[in-house]
Protein backbone atom coordinates (compact mmCIF):
# COMPACT_ATOMS: atom_id res chain seq x y z
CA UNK A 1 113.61 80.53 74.86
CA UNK A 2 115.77 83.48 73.72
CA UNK A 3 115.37 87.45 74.57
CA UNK A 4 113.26 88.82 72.38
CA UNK A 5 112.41 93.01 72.38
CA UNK A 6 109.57 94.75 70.83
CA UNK A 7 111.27 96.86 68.31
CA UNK A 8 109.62 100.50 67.85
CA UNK A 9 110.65 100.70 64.67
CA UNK A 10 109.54 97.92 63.55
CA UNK A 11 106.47 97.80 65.51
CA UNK A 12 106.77 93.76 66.19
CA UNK A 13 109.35 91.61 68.67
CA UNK A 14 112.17 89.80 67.53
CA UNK A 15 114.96 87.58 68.99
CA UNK A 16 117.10 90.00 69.76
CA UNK A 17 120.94 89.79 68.50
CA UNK A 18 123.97 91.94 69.23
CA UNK A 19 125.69 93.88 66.28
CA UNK A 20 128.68 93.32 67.65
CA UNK A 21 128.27 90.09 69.99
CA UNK A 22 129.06 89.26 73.04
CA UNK A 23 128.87 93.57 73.78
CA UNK A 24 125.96 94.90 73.59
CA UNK A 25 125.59 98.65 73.16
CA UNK A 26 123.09 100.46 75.31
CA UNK A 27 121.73 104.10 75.04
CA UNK A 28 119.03 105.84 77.50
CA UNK A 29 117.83 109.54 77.28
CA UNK A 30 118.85 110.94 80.61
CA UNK A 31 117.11 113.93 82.15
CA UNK A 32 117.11 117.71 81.64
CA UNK A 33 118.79 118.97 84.51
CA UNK A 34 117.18 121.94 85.93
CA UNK A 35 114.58 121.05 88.63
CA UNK A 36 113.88 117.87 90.81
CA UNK A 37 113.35 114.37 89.10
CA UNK A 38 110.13 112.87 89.28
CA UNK A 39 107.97 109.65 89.64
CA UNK A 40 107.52 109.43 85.38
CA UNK A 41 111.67 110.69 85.34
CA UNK A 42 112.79 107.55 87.26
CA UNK A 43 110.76 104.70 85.30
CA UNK A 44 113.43 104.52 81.96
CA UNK A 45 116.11 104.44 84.69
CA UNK A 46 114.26 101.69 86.56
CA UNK A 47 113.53 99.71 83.20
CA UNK A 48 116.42 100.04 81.43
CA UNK A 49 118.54 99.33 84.65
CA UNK A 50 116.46 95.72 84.93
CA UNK A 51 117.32 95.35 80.57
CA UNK A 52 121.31 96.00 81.40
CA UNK A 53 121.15 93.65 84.34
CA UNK A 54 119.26 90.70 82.42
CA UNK A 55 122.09 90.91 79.40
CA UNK A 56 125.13 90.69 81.85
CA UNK A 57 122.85 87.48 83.63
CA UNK A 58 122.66 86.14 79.90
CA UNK A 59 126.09 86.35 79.66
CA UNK A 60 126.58 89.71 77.27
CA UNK A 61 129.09 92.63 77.90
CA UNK A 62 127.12 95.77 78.30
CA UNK A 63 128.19 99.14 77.59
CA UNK A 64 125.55 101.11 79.02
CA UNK A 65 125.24 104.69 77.89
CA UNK A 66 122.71 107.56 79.95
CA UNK A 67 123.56 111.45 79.22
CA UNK A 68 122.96 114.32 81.14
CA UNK A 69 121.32 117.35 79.35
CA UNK A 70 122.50 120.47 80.73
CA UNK A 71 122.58 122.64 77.77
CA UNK A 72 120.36 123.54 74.34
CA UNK A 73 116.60 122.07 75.95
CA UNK A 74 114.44 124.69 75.02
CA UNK A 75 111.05 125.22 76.38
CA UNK A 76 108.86 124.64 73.12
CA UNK A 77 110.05 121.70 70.88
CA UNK A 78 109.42 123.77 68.43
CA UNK A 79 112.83 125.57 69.05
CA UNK A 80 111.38 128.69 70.55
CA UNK A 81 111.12 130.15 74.07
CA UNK A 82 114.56 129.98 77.00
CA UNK A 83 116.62 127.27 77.58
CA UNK A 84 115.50 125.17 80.74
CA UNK A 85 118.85 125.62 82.38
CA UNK A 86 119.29 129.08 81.63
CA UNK A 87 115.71 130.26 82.85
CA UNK A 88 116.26 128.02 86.17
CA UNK A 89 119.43 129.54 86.66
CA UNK A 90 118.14 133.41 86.48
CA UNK A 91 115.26 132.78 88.69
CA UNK A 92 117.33 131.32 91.53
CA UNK A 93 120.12 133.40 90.86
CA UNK A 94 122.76 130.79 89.70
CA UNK A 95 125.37 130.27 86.96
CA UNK A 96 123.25 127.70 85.04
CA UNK A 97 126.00 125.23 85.72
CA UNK A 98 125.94 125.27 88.84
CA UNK A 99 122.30 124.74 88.54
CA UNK A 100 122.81 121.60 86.65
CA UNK A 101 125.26 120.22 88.38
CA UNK A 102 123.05 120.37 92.08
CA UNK A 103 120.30 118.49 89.89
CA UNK A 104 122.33 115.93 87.90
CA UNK A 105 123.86 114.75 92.06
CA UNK A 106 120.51 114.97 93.49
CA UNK A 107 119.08 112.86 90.53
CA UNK A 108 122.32 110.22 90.17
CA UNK A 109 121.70 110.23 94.03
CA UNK A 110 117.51 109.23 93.50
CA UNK A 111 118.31 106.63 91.09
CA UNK A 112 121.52 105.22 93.43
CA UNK A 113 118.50 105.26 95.80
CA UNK A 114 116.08 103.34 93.63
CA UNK A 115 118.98 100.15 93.14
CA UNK A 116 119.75 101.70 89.94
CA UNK A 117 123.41 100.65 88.78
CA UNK A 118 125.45 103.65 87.44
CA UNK A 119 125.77 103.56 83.73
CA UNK A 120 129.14 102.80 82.49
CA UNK A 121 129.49 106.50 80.96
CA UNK A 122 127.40 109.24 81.16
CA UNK A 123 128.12 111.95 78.92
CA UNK A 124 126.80 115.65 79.38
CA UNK A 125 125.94 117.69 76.25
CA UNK A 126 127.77 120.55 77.12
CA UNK A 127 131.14 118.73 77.42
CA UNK A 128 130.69 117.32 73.51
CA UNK A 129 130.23 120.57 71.87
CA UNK A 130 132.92 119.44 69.67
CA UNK A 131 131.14 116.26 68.43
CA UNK A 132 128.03 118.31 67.74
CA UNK A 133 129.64 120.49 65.94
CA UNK A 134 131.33 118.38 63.81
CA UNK A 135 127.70 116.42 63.02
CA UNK A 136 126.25 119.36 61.96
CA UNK A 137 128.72 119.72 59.32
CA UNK A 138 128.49 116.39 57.98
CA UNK A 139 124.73 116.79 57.80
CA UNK A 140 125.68 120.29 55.68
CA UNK A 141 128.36 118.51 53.37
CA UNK A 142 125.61 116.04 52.46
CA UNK A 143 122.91 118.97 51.91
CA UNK A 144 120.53 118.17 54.51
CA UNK A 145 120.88 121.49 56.67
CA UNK A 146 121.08 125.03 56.38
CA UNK A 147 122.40 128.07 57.94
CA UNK A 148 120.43 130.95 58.50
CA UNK A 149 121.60 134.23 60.72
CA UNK A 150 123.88 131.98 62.59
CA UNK A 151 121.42 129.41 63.25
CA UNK A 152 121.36 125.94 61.23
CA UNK A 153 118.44 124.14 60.49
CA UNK A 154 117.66 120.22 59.08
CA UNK A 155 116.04 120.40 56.17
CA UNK A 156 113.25 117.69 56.58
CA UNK A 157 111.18 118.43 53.28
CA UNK A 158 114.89 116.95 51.26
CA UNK A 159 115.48 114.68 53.38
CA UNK A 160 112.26 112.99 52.75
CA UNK A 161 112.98 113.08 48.99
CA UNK A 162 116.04 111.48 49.49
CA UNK A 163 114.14 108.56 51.21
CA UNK A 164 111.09 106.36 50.56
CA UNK A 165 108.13 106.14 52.46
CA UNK A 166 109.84 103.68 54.85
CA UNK A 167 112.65 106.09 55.39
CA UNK A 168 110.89 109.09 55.80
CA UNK A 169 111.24 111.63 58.80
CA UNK A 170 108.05 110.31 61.03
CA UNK A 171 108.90 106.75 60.43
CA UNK A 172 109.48 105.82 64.00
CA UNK A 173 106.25 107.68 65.42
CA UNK A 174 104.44 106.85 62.45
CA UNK A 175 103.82 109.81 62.19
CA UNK A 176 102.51 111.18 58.71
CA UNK A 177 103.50 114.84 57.23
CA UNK A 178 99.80 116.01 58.22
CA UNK A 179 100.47 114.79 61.73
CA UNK A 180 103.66 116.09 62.10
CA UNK A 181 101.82 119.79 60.56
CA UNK A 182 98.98 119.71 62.86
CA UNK A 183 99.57 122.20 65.49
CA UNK A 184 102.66 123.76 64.77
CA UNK A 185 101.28 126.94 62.80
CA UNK A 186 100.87 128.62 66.55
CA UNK A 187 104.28 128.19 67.16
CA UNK A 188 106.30 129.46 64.54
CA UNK A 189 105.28 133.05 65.04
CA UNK A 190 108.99 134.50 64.48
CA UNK A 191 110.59 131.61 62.95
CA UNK A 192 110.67 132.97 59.57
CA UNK A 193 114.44 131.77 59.20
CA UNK A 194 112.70 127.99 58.55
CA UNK A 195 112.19 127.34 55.14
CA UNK A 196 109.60 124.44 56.26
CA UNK A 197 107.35 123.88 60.08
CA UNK A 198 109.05 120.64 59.81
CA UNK A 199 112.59 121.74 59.97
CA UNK A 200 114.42 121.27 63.21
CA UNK A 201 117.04 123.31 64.73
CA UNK A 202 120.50 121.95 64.55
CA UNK A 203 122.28 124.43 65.95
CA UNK A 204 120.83 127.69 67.64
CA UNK A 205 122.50 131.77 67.19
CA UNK A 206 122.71 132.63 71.09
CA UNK A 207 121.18 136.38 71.95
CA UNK A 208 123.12 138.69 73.44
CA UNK A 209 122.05 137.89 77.16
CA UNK A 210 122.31 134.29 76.17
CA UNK A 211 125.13 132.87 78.77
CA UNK A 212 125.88 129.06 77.32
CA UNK A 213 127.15 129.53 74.50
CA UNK A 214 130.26 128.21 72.90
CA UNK A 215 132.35 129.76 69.22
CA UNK A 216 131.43 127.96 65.88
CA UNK A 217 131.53 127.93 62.11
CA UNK A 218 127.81 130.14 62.43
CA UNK A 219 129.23 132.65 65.33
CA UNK A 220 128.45 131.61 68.62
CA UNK A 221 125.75 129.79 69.33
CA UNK A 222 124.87 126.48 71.46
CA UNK A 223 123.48 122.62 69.75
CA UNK A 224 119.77 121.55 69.40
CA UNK A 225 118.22 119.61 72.27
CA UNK A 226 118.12 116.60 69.42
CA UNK A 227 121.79 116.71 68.10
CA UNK A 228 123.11 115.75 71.67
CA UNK A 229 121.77 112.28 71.89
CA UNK A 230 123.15 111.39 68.25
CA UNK A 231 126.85 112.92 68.61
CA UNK A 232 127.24 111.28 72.19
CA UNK A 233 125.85 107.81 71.43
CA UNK A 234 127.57 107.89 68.44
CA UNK A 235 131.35 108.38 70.23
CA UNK A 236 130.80 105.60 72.79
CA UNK A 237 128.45 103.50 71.16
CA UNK A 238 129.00 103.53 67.34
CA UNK A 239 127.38 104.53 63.84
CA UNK A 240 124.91 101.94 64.78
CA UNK A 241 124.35 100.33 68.14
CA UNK A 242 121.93 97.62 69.68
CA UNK A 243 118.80 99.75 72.11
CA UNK A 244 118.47 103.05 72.31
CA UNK A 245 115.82 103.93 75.19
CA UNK A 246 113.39 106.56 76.35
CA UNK A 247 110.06 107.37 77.27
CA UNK A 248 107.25 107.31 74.92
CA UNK A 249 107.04 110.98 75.05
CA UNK A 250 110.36 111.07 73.69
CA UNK A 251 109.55 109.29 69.95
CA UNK A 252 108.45 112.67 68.60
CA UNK A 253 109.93 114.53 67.88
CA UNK A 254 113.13 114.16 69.82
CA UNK A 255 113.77 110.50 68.65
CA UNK A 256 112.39 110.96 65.33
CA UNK A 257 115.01 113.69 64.82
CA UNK A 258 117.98 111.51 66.29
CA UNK A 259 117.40 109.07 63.39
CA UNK A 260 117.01 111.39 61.03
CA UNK A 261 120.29 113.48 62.25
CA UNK A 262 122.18 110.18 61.92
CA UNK A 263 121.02 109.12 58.76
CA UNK A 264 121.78 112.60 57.40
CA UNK A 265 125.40 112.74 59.04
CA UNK A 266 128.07 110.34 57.74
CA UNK A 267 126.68 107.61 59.47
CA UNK A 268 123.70 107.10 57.29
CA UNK A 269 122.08 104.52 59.80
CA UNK A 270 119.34 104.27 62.21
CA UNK A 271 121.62 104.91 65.04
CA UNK A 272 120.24 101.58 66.80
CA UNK A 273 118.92 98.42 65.53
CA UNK A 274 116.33 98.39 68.55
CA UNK A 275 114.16 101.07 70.08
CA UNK A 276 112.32 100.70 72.50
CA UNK A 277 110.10 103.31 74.80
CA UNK A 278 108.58 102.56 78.23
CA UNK A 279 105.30 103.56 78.70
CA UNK A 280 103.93 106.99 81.29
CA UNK A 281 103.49 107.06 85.06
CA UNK A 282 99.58 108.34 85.60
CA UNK A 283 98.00 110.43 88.28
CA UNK A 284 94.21 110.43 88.50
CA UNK A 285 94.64 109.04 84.83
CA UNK A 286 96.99 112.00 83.58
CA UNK A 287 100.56 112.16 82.81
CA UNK A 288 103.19 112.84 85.22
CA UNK A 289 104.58 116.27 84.11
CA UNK A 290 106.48 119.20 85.39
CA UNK A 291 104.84 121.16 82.66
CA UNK A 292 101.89 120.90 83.79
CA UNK A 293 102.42 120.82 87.64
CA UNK A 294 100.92 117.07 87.76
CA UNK A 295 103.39 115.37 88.91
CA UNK A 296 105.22 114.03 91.81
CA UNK A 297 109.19 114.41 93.24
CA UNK A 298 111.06 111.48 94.38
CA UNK A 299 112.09 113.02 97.50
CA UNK A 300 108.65 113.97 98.57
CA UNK A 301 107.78 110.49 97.53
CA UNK A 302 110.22 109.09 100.00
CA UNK A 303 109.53 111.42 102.48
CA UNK A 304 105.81 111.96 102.43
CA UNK A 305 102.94 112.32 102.40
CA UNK A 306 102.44 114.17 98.70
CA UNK A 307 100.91 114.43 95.76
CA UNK A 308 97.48 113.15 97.09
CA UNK A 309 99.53 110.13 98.66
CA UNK A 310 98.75 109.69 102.62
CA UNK A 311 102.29 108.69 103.57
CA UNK A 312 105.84 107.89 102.58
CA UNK A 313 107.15 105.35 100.41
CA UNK A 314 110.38 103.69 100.14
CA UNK A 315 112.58 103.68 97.32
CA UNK A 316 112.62 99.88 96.98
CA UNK A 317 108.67 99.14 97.32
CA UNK A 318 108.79 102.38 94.77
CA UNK A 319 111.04 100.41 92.71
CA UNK A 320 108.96 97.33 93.06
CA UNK A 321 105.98 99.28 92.05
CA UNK A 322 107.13 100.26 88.43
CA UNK A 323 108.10 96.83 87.78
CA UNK A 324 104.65 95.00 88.55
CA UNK A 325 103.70 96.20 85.33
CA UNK A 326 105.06 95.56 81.55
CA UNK A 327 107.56 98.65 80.93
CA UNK A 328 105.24 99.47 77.37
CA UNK A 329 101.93 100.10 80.06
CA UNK A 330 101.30 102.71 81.80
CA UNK A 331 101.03 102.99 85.06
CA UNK A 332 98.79 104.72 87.64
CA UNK A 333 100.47 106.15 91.04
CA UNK A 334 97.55 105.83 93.83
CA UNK A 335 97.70 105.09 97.72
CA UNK A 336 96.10 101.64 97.11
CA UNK A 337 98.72 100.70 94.54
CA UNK A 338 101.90 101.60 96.53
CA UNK A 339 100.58 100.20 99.47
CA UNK A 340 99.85 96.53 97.45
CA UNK A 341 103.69 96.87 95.56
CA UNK A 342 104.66 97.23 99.79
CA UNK A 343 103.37 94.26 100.83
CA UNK A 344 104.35 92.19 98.20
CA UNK A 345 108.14 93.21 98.65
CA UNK A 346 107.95 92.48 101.91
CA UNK A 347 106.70 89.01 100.55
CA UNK A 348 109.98 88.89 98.25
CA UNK A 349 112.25 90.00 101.28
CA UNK A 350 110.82 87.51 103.47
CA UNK A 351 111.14 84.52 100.97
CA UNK A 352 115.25 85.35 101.00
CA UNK A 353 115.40 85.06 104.40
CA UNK A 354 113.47 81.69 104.16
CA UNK A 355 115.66 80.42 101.70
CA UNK A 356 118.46 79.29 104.26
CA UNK A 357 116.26 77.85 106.34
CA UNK A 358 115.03 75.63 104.01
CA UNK A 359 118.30 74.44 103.08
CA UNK A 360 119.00 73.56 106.46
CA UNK A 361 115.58 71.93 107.22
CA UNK A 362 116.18 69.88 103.99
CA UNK A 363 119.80 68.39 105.04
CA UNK A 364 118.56 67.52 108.07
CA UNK A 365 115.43 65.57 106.94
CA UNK A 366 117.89 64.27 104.43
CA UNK A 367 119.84 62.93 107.59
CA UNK A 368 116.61 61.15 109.30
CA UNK A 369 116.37 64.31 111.66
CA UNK A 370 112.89 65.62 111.78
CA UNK A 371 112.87 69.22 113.03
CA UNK A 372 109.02 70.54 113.69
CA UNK A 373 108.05 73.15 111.29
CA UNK A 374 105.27 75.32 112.25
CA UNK A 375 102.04 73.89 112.31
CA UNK A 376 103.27 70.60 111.95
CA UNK A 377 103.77 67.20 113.97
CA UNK A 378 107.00 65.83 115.35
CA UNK A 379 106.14 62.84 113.57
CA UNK A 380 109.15 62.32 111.13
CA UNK A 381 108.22 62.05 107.58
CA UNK A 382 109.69 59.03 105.83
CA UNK A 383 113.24 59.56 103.62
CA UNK A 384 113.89 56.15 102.30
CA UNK A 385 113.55 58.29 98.76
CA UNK A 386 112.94 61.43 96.55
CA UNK A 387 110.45 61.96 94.63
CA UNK A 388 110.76 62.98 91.17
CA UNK A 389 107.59 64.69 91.42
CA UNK A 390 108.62 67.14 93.87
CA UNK A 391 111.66 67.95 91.69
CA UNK A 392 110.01 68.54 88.61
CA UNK A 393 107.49 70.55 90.02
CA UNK A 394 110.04 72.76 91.78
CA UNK A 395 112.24 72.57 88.34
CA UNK A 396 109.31 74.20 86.54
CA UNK A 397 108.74 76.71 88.70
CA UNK A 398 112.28 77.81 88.50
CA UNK A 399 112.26 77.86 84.49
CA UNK A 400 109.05 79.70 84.22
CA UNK A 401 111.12 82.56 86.46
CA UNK A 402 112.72 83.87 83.25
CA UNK A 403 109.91 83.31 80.85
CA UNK A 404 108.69 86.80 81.38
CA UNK A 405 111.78 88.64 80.86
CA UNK A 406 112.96 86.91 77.88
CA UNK A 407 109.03 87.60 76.69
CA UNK A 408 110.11 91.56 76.17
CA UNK A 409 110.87 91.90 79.50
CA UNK A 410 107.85 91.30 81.13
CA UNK A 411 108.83 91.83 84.68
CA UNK A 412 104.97 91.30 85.65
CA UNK A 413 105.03 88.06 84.48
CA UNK A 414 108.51 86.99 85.97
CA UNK A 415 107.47 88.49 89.09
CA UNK A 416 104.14 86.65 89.28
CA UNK A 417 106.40 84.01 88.52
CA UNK A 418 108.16 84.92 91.60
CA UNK A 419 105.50 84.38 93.88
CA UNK A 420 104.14 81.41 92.73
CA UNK A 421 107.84 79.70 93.38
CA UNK A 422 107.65 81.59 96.67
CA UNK A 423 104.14 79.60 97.46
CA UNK A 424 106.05 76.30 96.68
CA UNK A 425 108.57 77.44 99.22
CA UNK A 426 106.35 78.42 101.67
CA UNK A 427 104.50 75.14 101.34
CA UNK A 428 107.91 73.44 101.67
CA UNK A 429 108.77 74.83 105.09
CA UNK A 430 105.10 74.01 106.48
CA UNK A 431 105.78 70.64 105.34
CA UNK A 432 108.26 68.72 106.14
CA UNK A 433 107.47 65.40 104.27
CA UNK A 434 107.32 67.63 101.14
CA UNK A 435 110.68 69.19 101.64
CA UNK A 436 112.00 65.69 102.60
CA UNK A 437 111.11 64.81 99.11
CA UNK A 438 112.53 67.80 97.21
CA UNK A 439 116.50 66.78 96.12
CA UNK A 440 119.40 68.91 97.92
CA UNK A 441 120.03 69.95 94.06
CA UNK A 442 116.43 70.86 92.89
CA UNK A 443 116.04 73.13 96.14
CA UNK A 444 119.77 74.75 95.91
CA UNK A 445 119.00 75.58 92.33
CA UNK A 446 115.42 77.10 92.90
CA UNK A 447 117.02 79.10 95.46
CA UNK A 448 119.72 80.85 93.26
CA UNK A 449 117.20 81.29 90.41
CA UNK A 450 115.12 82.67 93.38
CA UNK A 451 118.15 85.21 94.81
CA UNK A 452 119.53 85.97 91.17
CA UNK A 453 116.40 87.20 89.76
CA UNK A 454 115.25 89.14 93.02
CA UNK A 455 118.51 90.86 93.46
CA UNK A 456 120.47 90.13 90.38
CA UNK A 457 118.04 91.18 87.95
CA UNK A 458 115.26 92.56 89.25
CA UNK A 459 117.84 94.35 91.91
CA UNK A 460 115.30 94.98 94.81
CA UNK A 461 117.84 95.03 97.92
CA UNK A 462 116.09 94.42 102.07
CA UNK A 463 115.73 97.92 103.04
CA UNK A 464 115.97 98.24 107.06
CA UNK A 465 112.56 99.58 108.82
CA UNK A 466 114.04 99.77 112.33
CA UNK A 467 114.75 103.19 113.81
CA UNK A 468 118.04 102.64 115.74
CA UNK A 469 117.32 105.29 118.14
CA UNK A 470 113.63 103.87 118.68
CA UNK A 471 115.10 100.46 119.27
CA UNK A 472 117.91 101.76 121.16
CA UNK A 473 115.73 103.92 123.79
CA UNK A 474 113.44 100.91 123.98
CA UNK A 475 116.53 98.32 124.74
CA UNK A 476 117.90 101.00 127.28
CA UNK A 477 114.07 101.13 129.02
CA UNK A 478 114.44 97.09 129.18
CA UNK A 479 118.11 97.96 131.00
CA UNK A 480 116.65 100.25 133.64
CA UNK A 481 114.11 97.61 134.42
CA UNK A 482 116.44 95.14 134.70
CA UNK A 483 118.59 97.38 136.90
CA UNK A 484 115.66 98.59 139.05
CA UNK A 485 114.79 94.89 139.58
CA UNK A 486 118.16 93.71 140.46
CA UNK A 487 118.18 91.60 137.82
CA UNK A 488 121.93 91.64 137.06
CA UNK A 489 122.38 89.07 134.62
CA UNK A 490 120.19 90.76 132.26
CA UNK A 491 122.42 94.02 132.47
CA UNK A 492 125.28 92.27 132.13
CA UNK A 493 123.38 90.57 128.62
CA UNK A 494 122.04 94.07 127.81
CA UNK A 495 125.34 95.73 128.51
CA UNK A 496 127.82 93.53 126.29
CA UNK A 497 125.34 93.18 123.45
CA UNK A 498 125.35 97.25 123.18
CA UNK A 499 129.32 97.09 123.98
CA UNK A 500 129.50 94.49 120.59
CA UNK A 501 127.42 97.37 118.33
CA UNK A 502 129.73 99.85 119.69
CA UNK A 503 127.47 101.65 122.40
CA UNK A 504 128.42 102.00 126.00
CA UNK A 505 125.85 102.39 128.24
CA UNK A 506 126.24 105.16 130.96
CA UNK A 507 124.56 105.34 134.42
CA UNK A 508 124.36 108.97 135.64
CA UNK A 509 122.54 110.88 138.03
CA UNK A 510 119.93 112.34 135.28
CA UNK A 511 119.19 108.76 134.29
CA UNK A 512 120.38 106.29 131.35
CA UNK A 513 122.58 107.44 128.80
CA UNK A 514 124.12 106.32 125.54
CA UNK A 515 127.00 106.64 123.66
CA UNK A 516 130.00 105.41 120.85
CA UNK A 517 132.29 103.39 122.36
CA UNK A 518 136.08 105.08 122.35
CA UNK A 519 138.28 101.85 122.45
């Protein structure tokens, strides 16, 4: 079976196939940087991290794209109200870069956190004024905009009767002109400079207290929120590219105005052959949102508790968490939820640990040795032969790993798939006749499948739970025991174990101490 991706535009999967094979071209909508990320900011990162992973397993070269906005996100999509940056930056008393710049480290930090693979470039808006620029003139040359007072506009009512009604602006959404009209009437109370509600601002006139803004053929000014994503993908990506990604609150209008931005520019294409949106993190049923104060921070998350949540959670049972569910679901953040993605992490963590145990259990049964497994016999199974039974079960289980993923990335379904190889596995080390029977082959390559989808793919990592200085005041209170006992040996064992992990251990006359050892 081949990847296949449900294609937004399209509305239906297909195999999918490079434009320019073996590279594939990826692009995801980064954040806005001017406050905290969130729960709902970190699952395109998480999905779209798992997508890049599985096309380098298949083999492809990935260029994977993920921009930082730091400039031109105004509050109302309907191009009115402060820039986010800006308005962040006055009420904490910043230059609005250096507000973005604290957010874009904490948030490359959160994903880091989350096993989230840098992308291979991520541009920020405000360093490719010059691409923008020079977009919005092609768009001009080929009649689609217009300026006004400094600012430029599309022109959406022309560029639909350039197109049919496949082409038309709304296309990806599906989104018809009364849709795109309904509710918009509020909001353009003092945008008289568009000739039409539908128009979209290409480039915006800054005020006089305006402090991002850069010169341009309209006086100075700074780009649409929309213009960004097309310039920048288009530089390192191409006219057209493979998958562009984003949240499903990103189709309309910002998406919908990408496409139509490149298919008015000199590109005249869809910008990517693929789109494809993961669905919204929930709370109590509602979207996670900063706009509406419903939502929940990563670092509180980590810390805890928050939100309505009664404790901490880690970033890799997090991670685990968004992937037990299809990326085009939403998903519900609850207590009971978090604390089931825990435990069954733990369950992946513990199977790679079993792994090499197995593999050593199986040699030796191979050999005629017979160690006892837990709740077993020492009764030594017979190994006169293999049975191709065992292998082919084993074999299937390892196929139906990838099923999911190449299913439009199901991760739920590979990672059911997951634990029902895991059962097998389990079942294996109880029994040692069973694993007798299992081939040195069949087991080596259910482990790798096992590793490389858990780590490789997937890219959950074992995240330690011990405190160190718990554990080390505990191992210091078996030492003082030991001591007050007289039981020497066990010092000695304490002292040089410590002495290997760099601690030296320090009798003085206010008790047991602790600290780095200086040779």
């Amino acid at each position: 079976m081949s990847l296949t991706l449900y294609n937004t535009l399209t509305r239906a999967k297909a195999p999918f196939a490079p434009v320019q094979p073996p590279v594939v071209g990826v692009y995801l909508c980064g954040p806005t940087v001017y406050s905290e990320a969130h729960l709902g900011n970190a699952r395109g990162p998480v999905v779209f991290d798992v997508l890049t992973r599985y096309l380098r397993h298949l083999g492809h070269t990935v260029r994977y794209v993920r921009n930082i906005t730091d400039v031109g996100h105004l509050e109302s999509d309907a191009d009115t109200g402060e820039d986010k940056l800006e308005k962040a930056a006055r009420a904490q008393r910043l230059e609005p870069m250096q507000v973005a710049q604290h957010y874009a480290n904490r948030y490359r930090a959160h994903m880091a956190q989350l096993g989230c693979l840098p992308p291979d470039i991520e541009p920020q808006a405000s360093g490719h004024i010059t691409e923008q620029i020079g977009m919005v003139e092609e768009i001009i040359a080929n009649g689609l905009a217009y300026e006004v007072n400094g600012s430029v506009y599309f022109d959406v009512p022309k560029y639909d009767a350039q197109h049919d009604k496949a082409g038309r602006y709304g296309k990806l959404s599906n989104r018809s002109v009364e849709d795109q009209l309904a509710g918009t009437r509020d909001t353009l109370a003092g945008q008289d400079e568009k000739r039409s509600p539908l128009d979209f601002a290409l480039w915006k006139k800054a005020s006089p207290e305006h402090i991002m803004r850069w010169p341009s053929p309209w006086g100075a000014g700074f780009p649409g929120w929309h213009l960004e994503c097309s310039a920048m993908s288009r530089k390192y990506l191409g006219a057209e590219f493979d998958i562009h990604g984003g949240g499903l609150d990103l189709m309309f209008p910002h998406h919908e105005c990408e496409i139509a931005q490149s298919q008015g520019s000199h590109s005249h294409t869809d910008e990517a052959r693929v789109w494809m949106h993961n669905n919204m993190i929930t709370v109590g049923g509602a979207k996670m949102s900063k706009s509406t104060g419903n939502f929940i921070t990563l670092t509180n998350l980590f810390a805890g508790p928050t939100g309505g949540l009664s404790q901490a959670y880690s970033p890799m049972v997090v991670r685990f968490f968004l992937l037990q569910a299809h990326y085009r679901s939403p998903v519900d953040v609850s207590d009971d939820a978090l604390q089931a993605a825990r435990k069954g992490y733990r369950k992946l963590m513990n199977g790679l640990r079993l792994l090499d145990k197995l593999a050593v259990s199986n040699e030796h049964l191979a050999n005629g040795a017979a160690p006892q497994a837990p709740g077993t016999s020492n009764q030594a199974p017979s190994t006169g032969h293999q049975a191709p039974k065992e292998d082919a079960e084993l074999t299937k289980l390892t196929t139906d790993l990838w099923v999911g993923l190449d299913d439009d990335l199901n991760t739920a379904r590979s990672v059911a798939a997951l634990f029902n190889l895991l059962r097998k596995f389990n079942a294996l080390a109880t029994t040692p006749a069973a694993l007798a029977a299992v081939s040195a082959a069949a087991l080596a390559a259910a482990a790798a499948a096992y590793r490389a989808l858990v780590t490789g793919v997937l890219g959950l990592r074992d995240e330690p739970r011990a405190n160190a200085e718990e554990l080390l005041a505990l191992t210091l209170g078996f030492y003082s025991e030991a001591k007050a006992d007289k039981a020497y040996d066990k010092v000695d064992v304490i002292r040089a174990a410590l002495k290997g992990q760099g601690i030296v251990i320090k009798d003085t006359k206010a008790g047991v101490e602790w600290a780095y050892s200086e040779d």
